[in-house]
C-alpha atoms as a PDB file:
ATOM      1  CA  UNK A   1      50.667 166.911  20.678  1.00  0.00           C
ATOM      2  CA  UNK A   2      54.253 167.980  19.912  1.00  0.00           C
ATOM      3  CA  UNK A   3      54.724 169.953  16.662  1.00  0.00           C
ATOM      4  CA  UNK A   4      57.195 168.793  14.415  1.00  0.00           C
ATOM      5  CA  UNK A   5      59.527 169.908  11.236  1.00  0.00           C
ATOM      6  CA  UNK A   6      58.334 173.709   9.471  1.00  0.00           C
ATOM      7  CA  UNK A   7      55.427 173.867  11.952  1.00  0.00           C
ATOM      8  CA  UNK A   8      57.609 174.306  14.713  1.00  0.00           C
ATOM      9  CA  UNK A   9      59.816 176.801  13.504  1.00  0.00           C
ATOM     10  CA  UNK A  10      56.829 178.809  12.375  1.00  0.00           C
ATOM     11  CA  UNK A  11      55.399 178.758  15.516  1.00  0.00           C
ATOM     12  CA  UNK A  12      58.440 180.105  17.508  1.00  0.00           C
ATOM     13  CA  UNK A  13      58.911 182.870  14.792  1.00  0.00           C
ATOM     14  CA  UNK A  14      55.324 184.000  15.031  1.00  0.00           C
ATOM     15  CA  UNK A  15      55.741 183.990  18.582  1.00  0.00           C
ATOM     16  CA  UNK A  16      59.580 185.808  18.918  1.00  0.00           C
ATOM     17  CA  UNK A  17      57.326 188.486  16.721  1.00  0.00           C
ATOM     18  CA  UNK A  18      54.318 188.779  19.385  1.00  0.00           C
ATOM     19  CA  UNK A  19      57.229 189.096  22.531  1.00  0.00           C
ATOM     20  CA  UNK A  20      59.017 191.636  20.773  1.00  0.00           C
ATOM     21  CA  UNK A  21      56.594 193.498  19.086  1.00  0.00           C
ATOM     22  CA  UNK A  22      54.300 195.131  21.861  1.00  0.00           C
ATOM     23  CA  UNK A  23      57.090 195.807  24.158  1.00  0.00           C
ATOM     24  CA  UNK A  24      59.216 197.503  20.931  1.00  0.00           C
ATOM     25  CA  UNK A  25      56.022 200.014  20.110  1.00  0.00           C
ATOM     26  CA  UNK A  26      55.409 201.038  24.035  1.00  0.00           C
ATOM     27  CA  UNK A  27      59.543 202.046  23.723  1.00  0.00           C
ATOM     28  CA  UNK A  28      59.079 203.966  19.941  1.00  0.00           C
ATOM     29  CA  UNK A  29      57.141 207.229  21.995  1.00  0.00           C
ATOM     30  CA  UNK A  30      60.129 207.930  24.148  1.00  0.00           C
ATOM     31  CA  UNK A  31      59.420 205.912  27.037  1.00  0.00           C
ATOM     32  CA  UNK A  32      59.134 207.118  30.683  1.00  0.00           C
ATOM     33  CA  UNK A  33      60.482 204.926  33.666  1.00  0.00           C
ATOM     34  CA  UNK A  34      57.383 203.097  33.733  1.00  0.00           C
ATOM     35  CA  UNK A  35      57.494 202.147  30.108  1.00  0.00           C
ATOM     36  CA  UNK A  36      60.320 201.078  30.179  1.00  0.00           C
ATOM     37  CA  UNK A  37      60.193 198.569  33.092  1.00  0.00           C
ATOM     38  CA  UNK A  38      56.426 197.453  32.036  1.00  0.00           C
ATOM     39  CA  UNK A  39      58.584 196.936  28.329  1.00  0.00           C
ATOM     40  CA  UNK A  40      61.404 195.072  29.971  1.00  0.00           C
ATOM     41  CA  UNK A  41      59.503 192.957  32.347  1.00  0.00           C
ATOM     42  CA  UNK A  42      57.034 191.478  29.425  1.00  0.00           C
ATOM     43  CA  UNK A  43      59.849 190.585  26.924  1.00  0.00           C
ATOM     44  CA  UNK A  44      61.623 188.619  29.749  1.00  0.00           C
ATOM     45  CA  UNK A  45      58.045 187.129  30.561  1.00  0.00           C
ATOM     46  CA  UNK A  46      57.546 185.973  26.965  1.00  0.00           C
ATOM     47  CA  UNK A  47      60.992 185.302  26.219  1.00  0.00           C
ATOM     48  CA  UNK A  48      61.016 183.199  29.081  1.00  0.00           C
ATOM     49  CA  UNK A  49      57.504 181.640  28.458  1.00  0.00           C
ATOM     50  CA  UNK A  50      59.053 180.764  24.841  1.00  0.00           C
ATOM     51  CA  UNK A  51      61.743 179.214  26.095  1.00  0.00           C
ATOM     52  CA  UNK A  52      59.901 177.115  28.245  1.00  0.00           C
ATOM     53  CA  UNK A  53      57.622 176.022  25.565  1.00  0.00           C
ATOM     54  CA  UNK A  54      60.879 175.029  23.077  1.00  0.00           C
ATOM     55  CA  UNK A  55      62.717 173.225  25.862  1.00  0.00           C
ATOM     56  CA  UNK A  56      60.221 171.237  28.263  1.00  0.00           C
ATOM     57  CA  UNK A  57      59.975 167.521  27.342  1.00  0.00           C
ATOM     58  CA  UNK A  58      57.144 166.096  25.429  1.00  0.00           C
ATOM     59  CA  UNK A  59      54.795 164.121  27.875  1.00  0.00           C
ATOM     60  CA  UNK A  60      54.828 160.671  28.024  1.00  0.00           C
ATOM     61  CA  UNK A  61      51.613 158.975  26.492  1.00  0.00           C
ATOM     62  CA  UNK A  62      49.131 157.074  28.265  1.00  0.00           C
ATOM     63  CA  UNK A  63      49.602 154.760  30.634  1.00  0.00           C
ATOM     64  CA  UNK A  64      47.817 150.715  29.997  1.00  0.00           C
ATOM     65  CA  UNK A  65      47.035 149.173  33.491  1.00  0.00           C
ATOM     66  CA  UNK A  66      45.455 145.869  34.006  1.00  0.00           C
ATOM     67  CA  UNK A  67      44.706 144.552  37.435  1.00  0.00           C
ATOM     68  CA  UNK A  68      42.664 141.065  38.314  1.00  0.00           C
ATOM     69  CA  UNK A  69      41.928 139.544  35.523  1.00  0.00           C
ATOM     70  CA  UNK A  70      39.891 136.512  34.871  1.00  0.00           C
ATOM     71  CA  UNK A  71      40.981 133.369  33.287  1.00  0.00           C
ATOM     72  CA  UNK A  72      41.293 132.662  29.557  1.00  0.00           C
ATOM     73  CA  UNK A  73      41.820 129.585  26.978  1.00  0.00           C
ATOM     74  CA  UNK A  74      41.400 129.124  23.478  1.00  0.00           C
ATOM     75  CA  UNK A  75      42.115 126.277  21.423  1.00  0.00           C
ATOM     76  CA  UNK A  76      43.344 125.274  17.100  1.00  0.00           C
ATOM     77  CA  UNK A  77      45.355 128.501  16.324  1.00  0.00           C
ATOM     78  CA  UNK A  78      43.728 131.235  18.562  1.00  0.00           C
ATOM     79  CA  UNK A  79      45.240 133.590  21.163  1.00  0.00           C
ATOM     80  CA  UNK A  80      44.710 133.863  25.140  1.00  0.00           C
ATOM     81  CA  UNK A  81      45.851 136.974  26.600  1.00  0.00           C
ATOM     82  CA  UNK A  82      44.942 137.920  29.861  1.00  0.00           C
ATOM     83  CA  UNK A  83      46.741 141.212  29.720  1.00  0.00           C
ATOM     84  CA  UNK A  84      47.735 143.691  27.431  1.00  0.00           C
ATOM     85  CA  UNK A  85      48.637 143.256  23.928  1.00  0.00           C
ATOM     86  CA  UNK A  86      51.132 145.552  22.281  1.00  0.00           C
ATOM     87  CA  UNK A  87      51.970 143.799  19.288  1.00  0.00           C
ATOM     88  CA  UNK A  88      55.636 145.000  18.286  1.00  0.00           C
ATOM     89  CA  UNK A  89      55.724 147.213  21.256  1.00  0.00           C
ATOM     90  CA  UNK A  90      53.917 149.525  19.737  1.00  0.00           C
ATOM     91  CA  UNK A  91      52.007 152.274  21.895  1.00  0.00           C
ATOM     92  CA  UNK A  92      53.062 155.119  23.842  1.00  0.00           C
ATOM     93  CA  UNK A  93      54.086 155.275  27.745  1.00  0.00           C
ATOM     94  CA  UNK A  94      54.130 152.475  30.423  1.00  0.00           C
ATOM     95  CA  UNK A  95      52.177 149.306  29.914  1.00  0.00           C
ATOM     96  CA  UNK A  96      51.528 146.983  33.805  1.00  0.00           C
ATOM     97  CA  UNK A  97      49.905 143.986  34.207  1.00  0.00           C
ATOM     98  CA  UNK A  98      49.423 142.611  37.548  1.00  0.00           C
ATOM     99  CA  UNK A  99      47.461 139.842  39.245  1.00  0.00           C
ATOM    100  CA  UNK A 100      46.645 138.447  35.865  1.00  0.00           C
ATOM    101  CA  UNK A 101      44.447 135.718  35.388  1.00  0.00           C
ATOM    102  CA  UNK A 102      45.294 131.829  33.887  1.00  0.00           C
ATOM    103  CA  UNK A 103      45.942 131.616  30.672  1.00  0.00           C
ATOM    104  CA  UNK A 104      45.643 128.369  28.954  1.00  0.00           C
ATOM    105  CA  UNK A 105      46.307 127.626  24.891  1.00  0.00           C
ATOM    106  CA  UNK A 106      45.282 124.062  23.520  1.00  0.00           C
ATOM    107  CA  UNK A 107      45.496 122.889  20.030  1.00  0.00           C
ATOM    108  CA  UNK A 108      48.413 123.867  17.122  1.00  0.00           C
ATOM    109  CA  UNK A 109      49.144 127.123  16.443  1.00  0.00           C
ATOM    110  CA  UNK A 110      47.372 128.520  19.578  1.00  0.00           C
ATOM    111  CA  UNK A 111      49.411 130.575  22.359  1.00  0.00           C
ATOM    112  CA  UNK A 112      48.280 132.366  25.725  1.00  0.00           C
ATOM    113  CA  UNK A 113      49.444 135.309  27.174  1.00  0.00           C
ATOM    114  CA  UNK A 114      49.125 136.620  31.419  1.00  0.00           C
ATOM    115  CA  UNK A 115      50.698 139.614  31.041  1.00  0.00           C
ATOM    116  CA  UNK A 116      52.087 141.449  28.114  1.00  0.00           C
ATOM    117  CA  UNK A 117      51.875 140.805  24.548  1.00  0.00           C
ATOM    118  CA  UNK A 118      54.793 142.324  22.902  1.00  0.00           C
ATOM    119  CA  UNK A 119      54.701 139.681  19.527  1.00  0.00           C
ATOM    120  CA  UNK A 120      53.751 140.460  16.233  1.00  0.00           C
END
């Protein structure tokens, strides 16, 4: 799920608040060595953290697979596919057919399809 538009930016500010905030009220008591390197070390964590959360690539969606199969026919306006159908080329990700089975179409208006089915 990748957020989009108003959400997104809401969700980064809300975050930039979190990183800065904790290590900003350890620093407000006059901070001892420790303090300060515990305070240093978490902002770059989160700021880092953020910044791989804005930047990494959305993951590609699923993948459709089909593998051996059987035959098909139809007949008078009907539609054989022995594949996958992705009318439009809709869908997310890869789509592979392989080792499809026959696919015969008889009559007007009918088609058949062994692998992928990209029409509308």
């Amino acid at each position: 799920m990748a957020l989009q538009g108003w959400k997104k930016v809401v969700v980064i500010g809300v975050a930039l608040v979190v990183v800065v905030s904790t290590p900003f009220l350890w620093l407000l008591d006059g901070p001892e060595t420790g303090q300060f390197v515990g305070a240093s070390v978490q902002a770059a964590a989160g700021v880092l953290a953020l910044l791989w959360a804005i930047l990494r690539r959305p993951e590609h969606g699923p993948t459709d697979t089909v593998n051996f199969t059987g035959d098909a026919q139809t007949e008078d306006g009907g539609a054989a596919i022995t594949g996958i159908r992705r009318p439009g080329g809709d869908g997310e990700g890869a789509a592979t057919a392989e080792t499809t089975g026959k696919s015969t179409a008889k009559g007007g208006g009918s088609r058949s399809v062994s692998g992928i089915d990209y029409s509308e």
